[in-house]
C-alpha atoms as a PDB file:
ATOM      1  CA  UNK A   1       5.362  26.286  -6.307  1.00  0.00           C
ATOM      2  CA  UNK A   2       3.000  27.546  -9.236  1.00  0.00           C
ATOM      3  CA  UNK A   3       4.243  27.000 -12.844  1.00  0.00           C
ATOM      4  CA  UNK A   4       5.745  30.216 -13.981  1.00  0.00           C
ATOM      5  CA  UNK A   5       4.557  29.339 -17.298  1.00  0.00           C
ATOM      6  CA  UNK A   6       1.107  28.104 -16.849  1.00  0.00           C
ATOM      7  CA  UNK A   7      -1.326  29.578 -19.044  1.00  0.00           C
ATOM      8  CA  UNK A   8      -4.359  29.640 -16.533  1.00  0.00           C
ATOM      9  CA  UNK A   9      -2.709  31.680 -13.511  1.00  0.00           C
ATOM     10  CA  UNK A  10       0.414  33.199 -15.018  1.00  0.00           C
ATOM     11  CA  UNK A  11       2.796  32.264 -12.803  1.00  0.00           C
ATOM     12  CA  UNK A  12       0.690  33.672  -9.179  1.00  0.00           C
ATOM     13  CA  UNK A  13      -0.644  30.045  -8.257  1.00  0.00           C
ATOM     14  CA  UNK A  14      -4.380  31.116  -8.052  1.00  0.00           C
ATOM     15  CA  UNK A  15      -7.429  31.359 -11.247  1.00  0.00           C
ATOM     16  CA  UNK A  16     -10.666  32.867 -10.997  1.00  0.00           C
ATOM     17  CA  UNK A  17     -13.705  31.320 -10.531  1.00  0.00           C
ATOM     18  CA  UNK A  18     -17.534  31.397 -10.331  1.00  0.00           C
ATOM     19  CA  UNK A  19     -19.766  30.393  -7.477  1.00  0.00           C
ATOM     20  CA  UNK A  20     -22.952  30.952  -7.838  1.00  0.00           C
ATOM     21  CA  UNK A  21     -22.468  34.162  -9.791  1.00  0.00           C
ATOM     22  CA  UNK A  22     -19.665  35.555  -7.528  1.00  0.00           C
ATOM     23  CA  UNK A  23     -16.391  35.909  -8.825  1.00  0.00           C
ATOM     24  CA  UNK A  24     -13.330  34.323  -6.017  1.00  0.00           C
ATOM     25  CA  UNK A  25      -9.821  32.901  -6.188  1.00  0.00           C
ATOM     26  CA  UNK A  26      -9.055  29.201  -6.422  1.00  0.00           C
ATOM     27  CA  UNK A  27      -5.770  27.357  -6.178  1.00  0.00           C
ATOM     28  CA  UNK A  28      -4.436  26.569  -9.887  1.00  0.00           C
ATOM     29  CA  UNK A  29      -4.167  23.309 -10.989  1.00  0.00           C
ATOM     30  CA  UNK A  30      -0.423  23.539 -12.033  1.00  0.00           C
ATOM     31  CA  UNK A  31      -0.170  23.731  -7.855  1.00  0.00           C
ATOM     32  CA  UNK A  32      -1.718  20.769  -7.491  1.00  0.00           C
ATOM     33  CA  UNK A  33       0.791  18.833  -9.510  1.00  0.00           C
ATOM     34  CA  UNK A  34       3.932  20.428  -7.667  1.00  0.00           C
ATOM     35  CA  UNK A  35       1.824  19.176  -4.096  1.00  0.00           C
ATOM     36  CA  UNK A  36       1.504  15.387  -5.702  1.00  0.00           C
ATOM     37  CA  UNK A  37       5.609  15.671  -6.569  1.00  0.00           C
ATOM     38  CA  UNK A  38       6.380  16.321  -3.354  1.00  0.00           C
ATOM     39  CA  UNK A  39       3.989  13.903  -1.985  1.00  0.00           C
ATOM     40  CA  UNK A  40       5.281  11.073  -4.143  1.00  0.00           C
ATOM     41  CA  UNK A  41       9.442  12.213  -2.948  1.00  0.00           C
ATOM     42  CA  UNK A  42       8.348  11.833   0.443  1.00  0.00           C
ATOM     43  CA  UNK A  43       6.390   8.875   0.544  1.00  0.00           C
ATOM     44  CA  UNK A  44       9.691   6.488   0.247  1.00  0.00           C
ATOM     45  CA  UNK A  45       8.294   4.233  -2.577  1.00  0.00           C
ATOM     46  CA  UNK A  46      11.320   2.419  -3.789  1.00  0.00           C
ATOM     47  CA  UNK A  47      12.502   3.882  -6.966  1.00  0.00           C
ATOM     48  CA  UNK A  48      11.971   0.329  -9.249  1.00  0.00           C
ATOM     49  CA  UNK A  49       7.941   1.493  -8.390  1.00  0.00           C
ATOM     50  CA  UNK A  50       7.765   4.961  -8.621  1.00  0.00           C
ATOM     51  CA  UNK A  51       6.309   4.681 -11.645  1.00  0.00           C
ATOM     52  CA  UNK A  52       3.907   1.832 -11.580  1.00  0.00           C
ATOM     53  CA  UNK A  53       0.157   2.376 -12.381  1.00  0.00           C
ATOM     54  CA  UNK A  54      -2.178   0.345 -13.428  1.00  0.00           C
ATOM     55  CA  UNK A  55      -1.910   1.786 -16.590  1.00  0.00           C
ATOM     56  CA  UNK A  56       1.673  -0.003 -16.699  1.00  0.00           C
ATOM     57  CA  UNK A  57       0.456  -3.739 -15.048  1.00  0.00           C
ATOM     58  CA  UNK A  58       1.110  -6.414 -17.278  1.00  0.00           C
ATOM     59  CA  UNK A  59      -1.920  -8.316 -17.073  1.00  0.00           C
ATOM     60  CA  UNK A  60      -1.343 -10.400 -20.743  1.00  0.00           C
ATOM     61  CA  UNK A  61      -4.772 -10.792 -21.179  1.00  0.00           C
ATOM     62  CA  UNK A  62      -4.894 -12.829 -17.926  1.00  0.00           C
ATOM     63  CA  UNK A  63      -8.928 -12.609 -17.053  1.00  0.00           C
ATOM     64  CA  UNK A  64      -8.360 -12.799 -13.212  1.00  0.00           C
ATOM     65  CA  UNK A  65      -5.815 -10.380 -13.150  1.00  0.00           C
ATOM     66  CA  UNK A  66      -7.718  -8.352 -14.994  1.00  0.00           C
ATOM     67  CA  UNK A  67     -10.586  -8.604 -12.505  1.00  0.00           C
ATOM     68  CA  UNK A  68      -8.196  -7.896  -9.386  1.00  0.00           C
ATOM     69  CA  UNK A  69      -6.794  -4.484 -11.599  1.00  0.00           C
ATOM     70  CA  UNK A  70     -10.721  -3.881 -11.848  1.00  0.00           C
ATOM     71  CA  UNK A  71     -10.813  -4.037  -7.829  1.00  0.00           C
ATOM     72  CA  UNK A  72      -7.948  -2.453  -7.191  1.00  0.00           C
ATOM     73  CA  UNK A  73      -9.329   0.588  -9.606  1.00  0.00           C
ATOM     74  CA  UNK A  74     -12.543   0.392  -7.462  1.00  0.00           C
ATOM     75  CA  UNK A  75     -10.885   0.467  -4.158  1.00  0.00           C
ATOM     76  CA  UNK A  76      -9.412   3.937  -5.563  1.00  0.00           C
ATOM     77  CA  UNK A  77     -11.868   5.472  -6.773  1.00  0.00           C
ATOM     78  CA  UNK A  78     -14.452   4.955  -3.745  1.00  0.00           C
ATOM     79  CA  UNK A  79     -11.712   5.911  -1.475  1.00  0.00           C
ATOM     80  CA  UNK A  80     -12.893   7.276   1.468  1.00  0.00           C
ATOM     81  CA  UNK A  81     -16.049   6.692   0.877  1.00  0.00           C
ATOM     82  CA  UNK A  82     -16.598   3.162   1.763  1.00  0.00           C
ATOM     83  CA  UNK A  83     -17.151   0.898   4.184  1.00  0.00           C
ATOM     84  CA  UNK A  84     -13.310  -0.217   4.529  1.00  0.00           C
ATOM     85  CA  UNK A  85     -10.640   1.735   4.372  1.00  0.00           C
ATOM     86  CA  UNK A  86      -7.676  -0.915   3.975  1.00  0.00           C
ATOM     87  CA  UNK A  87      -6.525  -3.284   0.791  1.00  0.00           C
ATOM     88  CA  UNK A  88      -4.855  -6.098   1.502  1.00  0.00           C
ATOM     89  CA  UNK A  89      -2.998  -8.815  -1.326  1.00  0.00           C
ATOM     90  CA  UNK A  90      -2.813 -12.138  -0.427  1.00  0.00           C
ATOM     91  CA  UNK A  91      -1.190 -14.395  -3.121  1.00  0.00           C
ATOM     92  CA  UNK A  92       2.567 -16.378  -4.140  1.00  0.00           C
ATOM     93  CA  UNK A  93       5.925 -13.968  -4.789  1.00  0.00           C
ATOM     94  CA  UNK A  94       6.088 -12.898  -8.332  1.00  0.00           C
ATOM     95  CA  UNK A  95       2.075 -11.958  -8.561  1.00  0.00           C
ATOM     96  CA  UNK A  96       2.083  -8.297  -8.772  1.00  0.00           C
ATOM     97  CA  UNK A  97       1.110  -7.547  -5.768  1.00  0.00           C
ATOM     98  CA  UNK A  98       3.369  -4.677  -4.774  1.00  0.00           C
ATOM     99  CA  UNK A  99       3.038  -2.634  -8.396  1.00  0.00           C
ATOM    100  CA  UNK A 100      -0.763  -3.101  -7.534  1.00  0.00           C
ATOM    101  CA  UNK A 101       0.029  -1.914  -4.184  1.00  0.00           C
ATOM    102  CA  UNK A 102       1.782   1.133  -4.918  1.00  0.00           C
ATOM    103  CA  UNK A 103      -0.733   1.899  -7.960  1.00  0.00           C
ATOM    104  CA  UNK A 104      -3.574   1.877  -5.014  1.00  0.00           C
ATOM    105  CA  UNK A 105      -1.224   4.052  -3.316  1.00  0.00           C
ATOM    106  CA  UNK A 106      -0.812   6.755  -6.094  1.00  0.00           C
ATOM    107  CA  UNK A 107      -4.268   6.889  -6.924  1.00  0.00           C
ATOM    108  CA  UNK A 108      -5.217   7.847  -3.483  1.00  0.00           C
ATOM    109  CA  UNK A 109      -2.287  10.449  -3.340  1.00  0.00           C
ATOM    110  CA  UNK A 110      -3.202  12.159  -7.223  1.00  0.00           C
ATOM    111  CA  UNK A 111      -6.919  12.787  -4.961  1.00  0.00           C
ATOM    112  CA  UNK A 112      -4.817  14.871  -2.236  1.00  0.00           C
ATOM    113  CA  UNK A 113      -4.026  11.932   0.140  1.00  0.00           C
ATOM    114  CA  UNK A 114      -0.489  11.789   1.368  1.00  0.00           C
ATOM    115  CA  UNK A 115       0.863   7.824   1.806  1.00  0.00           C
ATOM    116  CA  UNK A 116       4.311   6.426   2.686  1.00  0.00           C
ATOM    117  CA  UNK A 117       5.292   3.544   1.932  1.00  0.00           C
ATOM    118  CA  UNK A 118       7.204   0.358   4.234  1.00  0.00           C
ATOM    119  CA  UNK A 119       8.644  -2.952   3.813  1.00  0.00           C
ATOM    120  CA  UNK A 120       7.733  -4.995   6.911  1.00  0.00           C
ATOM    121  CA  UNK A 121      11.047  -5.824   8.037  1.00  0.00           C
ATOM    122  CA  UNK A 122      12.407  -2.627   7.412  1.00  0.00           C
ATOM    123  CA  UNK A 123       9.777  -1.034   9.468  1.00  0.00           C
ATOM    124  CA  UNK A 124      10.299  -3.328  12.142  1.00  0.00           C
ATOM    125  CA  UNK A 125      14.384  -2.740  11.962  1.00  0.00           C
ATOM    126  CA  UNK A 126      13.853   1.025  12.062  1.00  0.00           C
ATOM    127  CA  UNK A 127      11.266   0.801  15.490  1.00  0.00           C
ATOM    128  CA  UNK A 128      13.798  -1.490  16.961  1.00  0.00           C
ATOM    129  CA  UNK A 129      16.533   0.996  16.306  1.00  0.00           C
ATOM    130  CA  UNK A 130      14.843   3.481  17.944  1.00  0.00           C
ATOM    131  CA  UNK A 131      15.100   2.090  21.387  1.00  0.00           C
ATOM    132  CA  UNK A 132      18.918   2.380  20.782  1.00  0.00           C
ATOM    133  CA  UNK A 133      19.875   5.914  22.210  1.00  0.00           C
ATOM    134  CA  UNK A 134      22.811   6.272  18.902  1.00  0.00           C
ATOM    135  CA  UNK A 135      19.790   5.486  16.701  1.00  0.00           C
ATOM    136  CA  UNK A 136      19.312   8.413  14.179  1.00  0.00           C
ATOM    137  CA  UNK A 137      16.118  10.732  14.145  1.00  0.00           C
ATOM    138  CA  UNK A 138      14.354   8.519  10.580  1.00  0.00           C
ATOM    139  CA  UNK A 139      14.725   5.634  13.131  1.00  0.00           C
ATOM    140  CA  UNK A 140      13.203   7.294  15.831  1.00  0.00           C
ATOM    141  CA  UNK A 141      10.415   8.578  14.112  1.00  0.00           C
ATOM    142  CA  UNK A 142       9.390   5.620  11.705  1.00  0.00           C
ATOM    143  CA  UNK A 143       7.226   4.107  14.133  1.00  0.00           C
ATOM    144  CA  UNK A 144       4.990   7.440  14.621  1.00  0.00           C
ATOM    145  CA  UNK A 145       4.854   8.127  10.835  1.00  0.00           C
ATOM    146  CA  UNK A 146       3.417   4.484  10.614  1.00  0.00           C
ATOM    147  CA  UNK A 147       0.701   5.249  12.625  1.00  0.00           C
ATOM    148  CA  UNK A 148       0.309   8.341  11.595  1.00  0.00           C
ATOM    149  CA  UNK A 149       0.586   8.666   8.131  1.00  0.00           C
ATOM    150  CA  UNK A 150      -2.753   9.555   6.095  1.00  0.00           C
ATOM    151  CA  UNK A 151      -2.009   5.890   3.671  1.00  0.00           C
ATOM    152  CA  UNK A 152       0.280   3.877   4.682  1.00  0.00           C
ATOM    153  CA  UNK A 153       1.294   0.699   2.547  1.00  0.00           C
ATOM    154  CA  UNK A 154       3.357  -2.198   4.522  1.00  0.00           C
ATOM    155  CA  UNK A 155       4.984  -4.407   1.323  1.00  0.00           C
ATOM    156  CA  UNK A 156       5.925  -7.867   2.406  1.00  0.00           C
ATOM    157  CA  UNK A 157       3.517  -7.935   5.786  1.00  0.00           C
ATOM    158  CA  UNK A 158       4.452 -11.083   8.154  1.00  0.00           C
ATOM    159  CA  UNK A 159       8.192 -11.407   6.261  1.00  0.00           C
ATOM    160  CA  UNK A 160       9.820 -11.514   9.520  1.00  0.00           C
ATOM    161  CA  UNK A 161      10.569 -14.276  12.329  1.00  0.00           C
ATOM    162  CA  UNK A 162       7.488 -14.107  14.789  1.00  0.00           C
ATOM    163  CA  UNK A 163       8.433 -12.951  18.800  1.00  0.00           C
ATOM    164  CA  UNK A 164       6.745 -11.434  21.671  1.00  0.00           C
ATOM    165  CA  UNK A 165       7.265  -7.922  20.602  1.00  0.00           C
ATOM    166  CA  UNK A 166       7.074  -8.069  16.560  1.00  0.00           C
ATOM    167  CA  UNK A 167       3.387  -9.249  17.450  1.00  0.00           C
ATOM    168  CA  UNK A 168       2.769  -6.312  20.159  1.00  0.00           C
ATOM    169  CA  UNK A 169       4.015  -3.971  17.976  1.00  0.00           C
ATOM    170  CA  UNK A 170       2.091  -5.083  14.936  1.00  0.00           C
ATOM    171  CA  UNK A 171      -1.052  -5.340  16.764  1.00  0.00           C
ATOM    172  CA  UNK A 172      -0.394  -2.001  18.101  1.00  0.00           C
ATOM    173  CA  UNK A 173       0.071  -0.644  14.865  1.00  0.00           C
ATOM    174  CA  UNK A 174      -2.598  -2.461  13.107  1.00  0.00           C
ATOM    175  CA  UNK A 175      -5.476  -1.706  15.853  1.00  0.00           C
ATOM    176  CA  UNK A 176      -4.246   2.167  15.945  1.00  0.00           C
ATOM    177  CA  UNK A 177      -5.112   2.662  12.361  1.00  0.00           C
ATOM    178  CA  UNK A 178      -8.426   0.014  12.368  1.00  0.00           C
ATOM    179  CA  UNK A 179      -9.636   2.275  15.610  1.00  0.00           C
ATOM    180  CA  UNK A 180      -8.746   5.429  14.002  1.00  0.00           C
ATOM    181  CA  UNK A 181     -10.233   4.609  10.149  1.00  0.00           C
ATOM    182  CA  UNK A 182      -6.675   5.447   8.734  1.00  0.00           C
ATOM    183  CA  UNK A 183      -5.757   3.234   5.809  1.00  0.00           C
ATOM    184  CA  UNK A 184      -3.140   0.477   5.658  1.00  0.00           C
ATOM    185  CA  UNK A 185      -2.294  -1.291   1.894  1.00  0.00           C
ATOM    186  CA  UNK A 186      -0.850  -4.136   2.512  1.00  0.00           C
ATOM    187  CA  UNK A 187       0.833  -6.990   0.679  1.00  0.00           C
ATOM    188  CA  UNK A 188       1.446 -10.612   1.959  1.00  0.00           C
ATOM    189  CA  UNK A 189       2.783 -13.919   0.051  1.00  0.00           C
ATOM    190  CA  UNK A 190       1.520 -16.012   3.344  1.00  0.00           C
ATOM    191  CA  UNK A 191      -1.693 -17.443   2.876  1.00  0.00           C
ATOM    192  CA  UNK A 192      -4.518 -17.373   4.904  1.00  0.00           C
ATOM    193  CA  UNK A 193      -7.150 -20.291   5.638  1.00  0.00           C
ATOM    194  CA  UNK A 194     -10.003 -18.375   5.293  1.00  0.00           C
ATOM    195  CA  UNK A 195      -8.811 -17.686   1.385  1.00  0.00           C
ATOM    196  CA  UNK A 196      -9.344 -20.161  -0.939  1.00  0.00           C
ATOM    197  CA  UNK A 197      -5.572 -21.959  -1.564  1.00  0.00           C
ATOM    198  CA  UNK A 198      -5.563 -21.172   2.265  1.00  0.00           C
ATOM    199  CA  UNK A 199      -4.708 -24.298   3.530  1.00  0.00           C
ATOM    200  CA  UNK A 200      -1.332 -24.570   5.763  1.00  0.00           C
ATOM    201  CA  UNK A 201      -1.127 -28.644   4.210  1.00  0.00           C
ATOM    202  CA  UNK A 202       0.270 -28.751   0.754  1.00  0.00           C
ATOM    203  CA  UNK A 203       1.171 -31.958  -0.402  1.00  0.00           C
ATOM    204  CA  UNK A 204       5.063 -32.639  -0.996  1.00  0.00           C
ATOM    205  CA  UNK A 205       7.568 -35.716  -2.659  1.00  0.00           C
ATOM    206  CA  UNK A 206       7.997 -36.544   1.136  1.00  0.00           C
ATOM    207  CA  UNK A 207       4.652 -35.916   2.495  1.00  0.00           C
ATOM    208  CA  UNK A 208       2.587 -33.352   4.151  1.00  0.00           C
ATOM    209  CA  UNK A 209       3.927 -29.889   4.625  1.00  0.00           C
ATOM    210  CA  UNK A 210       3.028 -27.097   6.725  1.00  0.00           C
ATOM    211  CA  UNK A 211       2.932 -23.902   5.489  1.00  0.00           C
ATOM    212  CA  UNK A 212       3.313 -20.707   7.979  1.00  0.00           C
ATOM    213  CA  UNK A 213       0.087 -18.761   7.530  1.00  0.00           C
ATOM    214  CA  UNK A 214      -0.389 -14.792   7.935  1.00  0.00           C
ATOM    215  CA  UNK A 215      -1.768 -15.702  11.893  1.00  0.00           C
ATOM    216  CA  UNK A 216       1.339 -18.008  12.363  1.00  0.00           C
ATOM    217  CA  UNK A 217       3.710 -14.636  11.490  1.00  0.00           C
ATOM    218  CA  UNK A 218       1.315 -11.260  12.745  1.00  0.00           C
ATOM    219  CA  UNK A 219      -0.961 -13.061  15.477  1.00  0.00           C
ATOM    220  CA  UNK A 220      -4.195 -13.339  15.816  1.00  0.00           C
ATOM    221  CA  UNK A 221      -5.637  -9.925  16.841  1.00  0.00           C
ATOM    222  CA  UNK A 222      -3.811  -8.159  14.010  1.00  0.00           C
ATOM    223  CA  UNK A 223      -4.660 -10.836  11.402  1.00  0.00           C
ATOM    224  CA  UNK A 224      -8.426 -10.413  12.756  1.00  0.00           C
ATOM    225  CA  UNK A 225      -8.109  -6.205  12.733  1.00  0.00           C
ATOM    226  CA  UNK A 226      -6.658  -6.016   8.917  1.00  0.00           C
ATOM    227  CA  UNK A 227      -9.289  -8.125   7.901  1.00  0.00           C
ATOM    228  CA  UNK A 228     -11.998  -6.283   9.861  1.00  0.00           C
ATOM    229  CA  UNK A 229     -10.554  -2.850   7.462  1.00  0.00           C
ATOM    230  CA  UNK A 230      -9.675  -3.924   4.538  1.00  0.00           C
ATOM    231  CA  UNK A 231     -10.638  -5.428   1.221  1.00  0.00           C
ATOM    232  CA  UNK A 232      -9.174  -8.593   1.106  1.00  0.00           C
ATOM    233  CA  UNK A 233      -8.321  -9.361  -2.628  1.00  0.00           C
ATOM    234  CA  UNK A 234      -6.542 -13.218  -3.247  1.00  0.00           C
ATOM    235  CA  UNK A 235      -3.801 -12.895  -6.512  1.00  0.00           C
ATOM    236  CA  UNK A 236      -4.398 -16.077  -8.978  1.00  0.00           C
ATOM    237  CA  UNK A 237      -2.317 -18.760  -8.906  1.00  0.00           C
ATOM    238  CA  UNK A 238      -0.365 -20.775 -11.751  1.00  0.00           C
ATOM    239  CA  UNK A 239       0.895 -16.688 -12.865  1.00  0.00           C
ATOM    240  CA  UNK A 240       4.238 -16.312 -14.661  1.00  0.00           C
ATOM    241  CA  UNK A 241       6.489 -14.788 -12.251  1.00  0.00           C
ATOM    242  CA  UNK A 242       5.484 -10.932 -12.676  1.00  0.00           C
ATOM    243  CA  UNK A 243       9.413  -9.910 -12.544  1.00  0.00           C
ATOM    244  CA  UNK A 244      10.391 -12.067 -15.466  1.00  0.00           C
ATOM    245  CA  UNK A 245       6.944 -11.092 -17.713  1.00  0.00           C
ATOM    246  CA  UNK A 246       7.189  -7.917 -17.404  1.00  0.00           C
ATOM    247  CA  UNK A 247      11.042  -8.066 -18.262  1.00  0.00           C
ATOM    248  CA  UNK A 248      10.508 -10.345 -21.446  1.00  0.00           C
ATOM    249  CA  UNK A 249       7.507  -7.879 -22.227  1.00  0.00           C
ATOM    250  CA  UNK A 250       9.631  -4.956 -21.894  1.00  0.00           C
END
């Protein structure tokens, strides 16, 4: 709804303009900020994120984070005009990656584009669900808004324990979107060997461990897809846990 006290339109929702010396109606911009509300109420980002930006990122003076904000901001702004559509961070819990997520998110929606927002297992629970005739109608319809949805940001991606149909599904949903140039932002704390710090061998008191990797928990042909349409940005290493800066900050 207009704003009944907005000095440009008066309340109606519409301002004049000039186009090439002809006078027509435009939609006010007080409009435009009641479409972003409801945008942002219905895009299900959690409510500890509703406000991040990267305005708000604590980057400390931290050079590489600084750089990644930097890419993030570029990702944004060139949105939809580049060559792929997708962001996905890679890096260790506690990085940032899902206030940089959800700032990539809200940029994209303050330029018109509607986004909703998933954790992984969550979206996996609900699609599940929906096989189960009881389920309710959110259940039912979570796996069609995934592929549907103009931006769609899965938090978490690969968080769950790898089967026969959590890979068919992903790849389904993964390959829909690549095929159809919709959007996915994604976040991941599994790495991946073609990032550097990629390896699945990290040294241990004991020995050698093996780390599960993002191809280990999605598969293959989704792994290969999301990097095919996205940006693929790796979070630094040796970062104070994000959670506890920001809290000492704040």
């Amino acid at each position: 709804m207009p704003d009944s006290s907005c000095i440009i339109c008066r309340g109606t929702g519409w301002r004049v303009e000039e186009r090439n010396g002809v006078s027509g109606a435009a939609r006010c911009e007080c409009t435009r900020v009641d479409v972003q509300a409801q945008m942002l109420d219905l895009s299900g980002i959690p409510a500890l994120y509703q406000s991040a930006s990267l305005d708000n990122f604590e980057a400390q003076g931290n050079t590489a984070l600084q750089t990644i904000m930097l890419l993030v901001r570029g990702y944004a702004r060139e949105y939809p005009n580049s060559g792929k559509p997708g962001l996905l961070l890679i890096g260790d819990p506690g990085t940032g990656k899902t206030h940089l997520a959800v700032s990539a998110m809200r940029m994209l929606m303050q330029k018109g584009f509607s986004g909703i927002f998933y954790d992984y297992q969550n979206l996996l629970h609900q699609i599940r669900s929906s096989y189960d005739a009881a389920s309710g109608t959110g259940d039912r319809e979570a796996y069609r808004n995934a592929m549907e949805a103009e931006v769609l940001l899965l938090d978490d991606l690969g968080a769950h324990r790898i089967t026969d149909w959590v890979e068919d599904t992903v790849t389904s949903l993964i390959t829909y979107r690549c095929n159809n140039k919709k959007p996915i932002i994604a976040t991941t704390n599994l790495p991946d060997p073609d990032m550097p710090g990629g390896s699945r061998k990290s040294l241990s008191a004991g020995g050698t461990d093996y780390k599960r990797t993002l191809i280990d928990q999605i598969g293959m042909r989704a792994r290969s897809r999301l990097f095919e349409m996205c940006r693929v940005v790796r979070m630094p290493g040796q970062v104070e846990d994000y959670r506890v800066r920001k809290a000492r900050i704040n």
